[in-house]
N, C-alpha and C. Protein backbone atom coordinates (compact mmCIF):
# COMPACT_ATOMS: atom_id res chain seq x y z
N UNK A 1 0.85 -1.17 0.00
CA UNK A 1 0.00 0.00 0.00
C UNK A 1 0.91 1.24 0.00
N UNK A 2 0.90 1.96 -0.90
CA UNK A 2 1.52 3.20 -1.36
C UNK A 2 1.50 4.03 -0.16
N UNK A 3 2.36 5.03 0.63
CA UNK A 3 2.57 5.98 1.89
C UNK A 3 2.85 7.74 0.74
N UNK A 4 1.48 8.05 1.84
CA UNK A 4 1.56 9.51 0.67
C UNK A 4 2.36 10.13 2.12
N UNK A 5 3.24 11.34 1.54
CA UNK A 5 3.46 12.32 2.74
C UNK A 5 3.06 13.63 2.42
N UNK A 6 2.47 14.11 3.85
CA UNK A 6 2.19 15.58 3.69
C UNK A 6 2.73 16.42 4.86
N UNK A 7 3.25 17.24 4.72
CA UNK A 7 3.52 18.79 5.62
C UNK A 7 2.07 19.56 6.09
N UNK A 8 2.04 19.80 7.14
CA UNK A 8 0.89 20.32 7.26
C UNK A 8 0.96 22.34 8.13
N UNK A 9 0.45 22.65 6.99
CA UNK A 9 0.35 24.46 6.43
C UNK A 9 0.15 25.23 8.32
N UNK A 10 -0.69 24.38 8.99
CA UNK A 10 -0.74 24.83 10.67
C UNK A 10 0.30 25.27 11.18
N UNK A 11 0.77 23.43 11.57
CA UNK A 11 2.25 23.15 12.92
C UNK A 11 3.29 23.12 12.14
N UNK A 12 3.14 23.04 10.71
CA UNK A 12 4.33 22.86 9.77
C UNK A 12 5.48 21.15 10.47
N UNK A 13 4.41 20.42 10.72
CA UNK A 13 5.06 18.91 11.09
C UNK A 13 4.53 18.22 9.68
N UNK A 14 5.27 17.29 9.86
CA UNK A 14 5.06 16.16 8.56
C UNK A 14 4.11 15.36 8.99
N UNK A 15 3.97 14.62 8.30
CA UNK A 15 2.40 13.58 8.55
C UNK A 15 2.85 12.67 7.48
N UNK A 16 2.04 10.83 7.36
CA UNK A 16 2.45 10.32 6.72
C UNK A 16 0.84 9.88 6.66
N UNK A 17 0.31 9.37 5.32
CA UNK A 17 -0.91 8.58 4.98
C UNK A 17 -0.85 7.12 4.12
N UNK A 18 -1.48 6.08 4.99
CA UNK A 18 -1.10 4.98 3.96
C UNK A 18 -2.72 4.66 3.27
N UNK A 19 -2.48 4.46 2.21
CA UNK A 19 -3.88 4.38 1.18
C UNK A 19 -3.66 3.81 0.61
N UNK A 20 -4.70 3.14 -0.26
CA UNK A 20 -4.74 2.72 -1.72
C UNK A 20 -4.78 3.15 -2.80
N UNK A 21 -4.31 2.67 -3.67
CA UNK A 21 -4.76 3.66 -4.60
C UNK A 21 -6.32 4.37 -5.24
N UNK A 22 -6.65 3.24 -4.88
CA UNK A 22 -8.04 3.62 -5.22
C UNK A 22 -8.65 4.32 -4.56
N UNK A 23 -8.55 4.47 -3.00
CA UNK A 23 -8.71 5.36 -1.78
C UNK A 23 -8.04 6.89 -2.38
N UNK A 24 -7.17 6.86 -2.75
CA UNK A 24 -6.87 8.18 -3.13
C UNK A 24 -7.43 8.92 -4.10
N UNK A 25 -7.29 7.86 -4.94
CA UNK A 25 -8.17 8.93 -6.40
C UNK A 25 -9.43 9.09 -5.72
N UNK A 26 -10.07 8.37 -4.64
CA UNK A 26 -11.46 8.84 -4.43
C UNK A 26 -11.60 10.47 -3.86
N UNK A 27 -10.39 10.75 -3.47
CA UNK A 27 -10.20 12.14 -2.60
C UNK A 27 -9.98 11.24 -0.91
N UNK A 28 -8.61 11.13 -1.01
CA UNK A 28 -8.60 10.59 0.41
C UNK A 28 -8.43 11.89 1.25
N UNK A 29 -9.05 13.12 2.16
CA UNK A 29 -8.62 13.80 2.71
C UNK A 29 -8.20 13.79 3.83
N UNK A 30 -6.53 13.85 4.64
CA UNK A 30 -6.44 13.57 5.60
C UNK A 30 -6.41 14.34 6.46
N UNK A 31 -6.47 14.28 7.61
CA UNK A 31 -6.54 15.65 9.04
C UNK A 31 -5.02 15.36 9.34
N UNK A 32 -4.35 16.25 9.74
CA UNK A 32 -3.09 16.49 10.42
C UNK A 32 -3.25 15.56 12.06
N UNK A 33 -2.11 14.57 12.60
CA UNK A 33 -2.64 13.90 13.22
C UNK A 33 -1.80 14.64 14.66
N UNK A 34 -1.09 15.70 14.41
CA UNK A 34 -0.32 16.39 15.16
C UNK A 34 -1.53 17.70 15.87
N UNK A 35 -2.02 18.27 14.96
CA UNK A 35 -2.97 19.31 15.30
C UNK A 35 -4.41 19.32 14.89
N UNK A 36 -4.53 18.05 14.11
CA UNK A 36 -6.24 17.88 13.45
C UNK A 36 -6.34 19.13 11.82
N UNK A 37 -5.57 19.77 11.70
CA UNK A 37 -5.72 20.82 10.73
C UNK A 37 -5.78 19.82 9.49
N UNK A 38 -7.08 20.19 8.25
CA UNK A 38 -6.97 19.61 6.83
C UNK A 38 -5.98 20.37 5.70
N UNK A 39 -5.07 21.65 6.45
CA UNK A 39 -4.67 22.44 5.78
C UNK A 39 -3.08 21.28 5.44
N UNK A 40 -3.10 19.97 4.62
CA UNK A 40 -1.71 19.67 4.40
C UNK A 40 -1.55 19.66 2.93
N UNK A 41 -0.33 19.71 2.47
CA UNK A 41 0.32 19.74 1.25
C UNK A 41 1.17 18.67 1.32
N UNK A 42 0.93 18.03 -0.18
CA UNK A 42 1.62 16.34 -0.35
C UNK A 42 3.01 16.72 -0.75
N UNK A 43 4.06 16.14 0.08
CA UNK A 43 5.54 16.21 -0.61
C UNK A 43 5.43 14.89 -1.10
N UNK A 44 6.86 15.33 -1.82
CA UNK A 44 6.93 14.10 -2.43
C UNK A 44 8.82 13.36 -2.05
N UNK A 45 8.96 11.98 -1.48
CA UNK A 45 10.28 12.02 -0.69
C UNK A 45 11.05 11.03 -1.42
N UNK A 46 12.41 11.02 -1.53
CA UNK A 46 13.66 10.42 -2.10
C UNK A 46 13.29 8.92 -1.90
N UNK A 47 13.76 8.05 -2.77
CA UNK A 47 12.76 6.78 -2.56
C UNK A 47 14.74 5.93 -2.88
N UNK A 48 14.98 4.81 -2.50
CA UNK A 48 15.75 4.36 -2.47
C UNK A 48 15.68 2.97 -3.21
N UNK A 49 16.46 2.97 -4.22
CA UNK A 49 16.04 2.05 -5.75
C UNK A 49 17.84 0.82 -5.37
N UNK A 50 17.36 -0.41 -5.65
CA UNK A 50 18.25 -1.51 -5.71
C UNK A 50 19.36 -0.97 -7.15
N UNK A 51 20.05 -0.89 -7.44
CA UNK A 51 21.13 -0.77 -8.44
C UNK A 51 21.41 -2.12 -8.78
N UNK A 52 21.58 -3.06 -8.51
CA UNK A 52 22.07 -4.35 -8.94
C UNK A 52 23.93 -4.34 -8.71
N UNK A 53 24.40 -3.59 -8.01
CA UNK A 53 26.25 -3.35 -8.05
C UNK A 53 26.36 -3.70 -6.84
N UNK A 54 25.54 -4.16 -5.65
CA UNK A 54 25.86 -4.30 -4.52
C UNK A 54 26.63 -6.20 -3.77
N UNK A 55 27.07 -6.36 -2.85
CA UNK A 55 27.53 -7.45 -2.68
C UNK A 55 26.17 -8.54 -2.73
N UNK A 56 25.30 -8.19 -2.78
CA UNK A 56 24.17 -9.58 -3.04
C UNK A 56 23.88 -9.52 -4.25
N UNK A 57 24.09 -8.77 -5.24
CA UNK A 57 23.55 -8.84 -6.48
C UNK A 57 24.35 -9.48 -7.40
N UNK A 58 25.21 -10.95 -7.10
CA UNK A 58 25.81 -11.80 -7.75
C UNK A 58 26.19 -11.24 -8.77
N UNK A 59 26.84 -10.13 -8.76
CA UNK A 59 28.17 -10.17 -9.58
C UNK A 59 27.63 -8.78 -10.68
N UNK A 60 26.25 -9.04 -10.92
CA UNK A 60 25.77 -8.48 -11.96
C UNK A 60 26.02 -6.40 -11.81
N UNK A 61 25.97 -5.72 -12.75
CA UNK A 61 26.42 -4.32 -12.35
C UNK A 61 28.02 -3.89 -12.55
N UNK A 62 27.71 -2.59 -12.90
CA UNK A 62 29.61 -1.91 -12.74
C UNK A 62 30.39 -1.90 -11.63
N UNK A 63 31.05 -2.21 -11.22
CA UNK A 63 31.39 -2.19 -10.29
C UNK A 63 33.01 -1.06 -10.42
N UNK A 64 33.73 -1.06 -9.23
CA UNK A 64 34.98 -0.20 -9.25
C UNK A 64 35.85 -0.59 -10.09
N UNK A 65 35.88 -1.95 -10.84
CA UNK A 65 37.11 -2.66 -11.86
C UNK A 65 36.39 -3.11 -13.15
N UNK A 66 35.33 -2.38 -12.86
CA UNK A 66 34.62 -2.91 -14.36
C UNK A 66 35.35 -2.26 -15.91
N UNK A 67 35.23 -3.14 -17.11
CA UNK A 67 36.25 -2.81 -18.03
C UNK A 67 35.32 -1.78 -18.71
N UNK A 68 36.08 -1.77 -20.15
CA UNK A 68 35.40 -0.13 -21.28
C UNK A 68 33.63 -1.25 -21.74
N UNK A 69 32.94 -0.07 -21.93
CA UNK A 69 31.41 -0.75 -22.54
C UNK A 69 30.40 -1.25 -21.24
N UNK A 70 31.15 -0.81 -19.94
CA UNK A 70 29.94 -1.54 -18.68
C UNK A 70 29.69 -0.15 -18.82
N UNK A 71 28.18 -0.48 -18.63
CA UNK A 71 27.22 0.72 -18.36
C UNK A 71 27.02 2.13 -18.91
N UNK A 72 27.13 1.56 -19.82
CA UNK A 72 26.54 2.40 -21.00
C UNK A 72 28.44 3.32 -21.30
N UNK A 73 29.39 2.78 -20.92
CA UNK A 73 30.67 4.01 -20.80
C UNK A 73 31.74 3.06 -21.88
């Protein structure tokens, strides 16, 4: 289930909402759970993606000794 985040325009604290999607497109409106205020604005936050170069990713990826033609170079 997708986690929307919002800042909220009051206390200026963050807030987090977990929904569906379908819950959202309906107009999910949430209350600030810090001050009750509906005054929030959705950020949007840095999301952290697998690369495939790491020690579990069997080998696959550029790594620091990789030769000419890995990854697109």
């Amino acid at each position: 289930m997708p986690v929307y985040e919002y800042v909220c325009q009051d206390c200026r604290k963050p807030s987090e909402l977990r929904a569906s999607v379908e819950e959202y497109s309906k107009g999910v409106r949430p209350a600030c759970p810090h001050c009750g205020s509906l005054r929030l604005i959705r950020t949007f936050s840095v999301i952290g993606l697998a690369t495939g170069s790491g020690p579990r990713s069997g080998g696959a990826g550029c790594g620091p000794n990789a030769g000419p033609g890995c990854c697109g170079g």
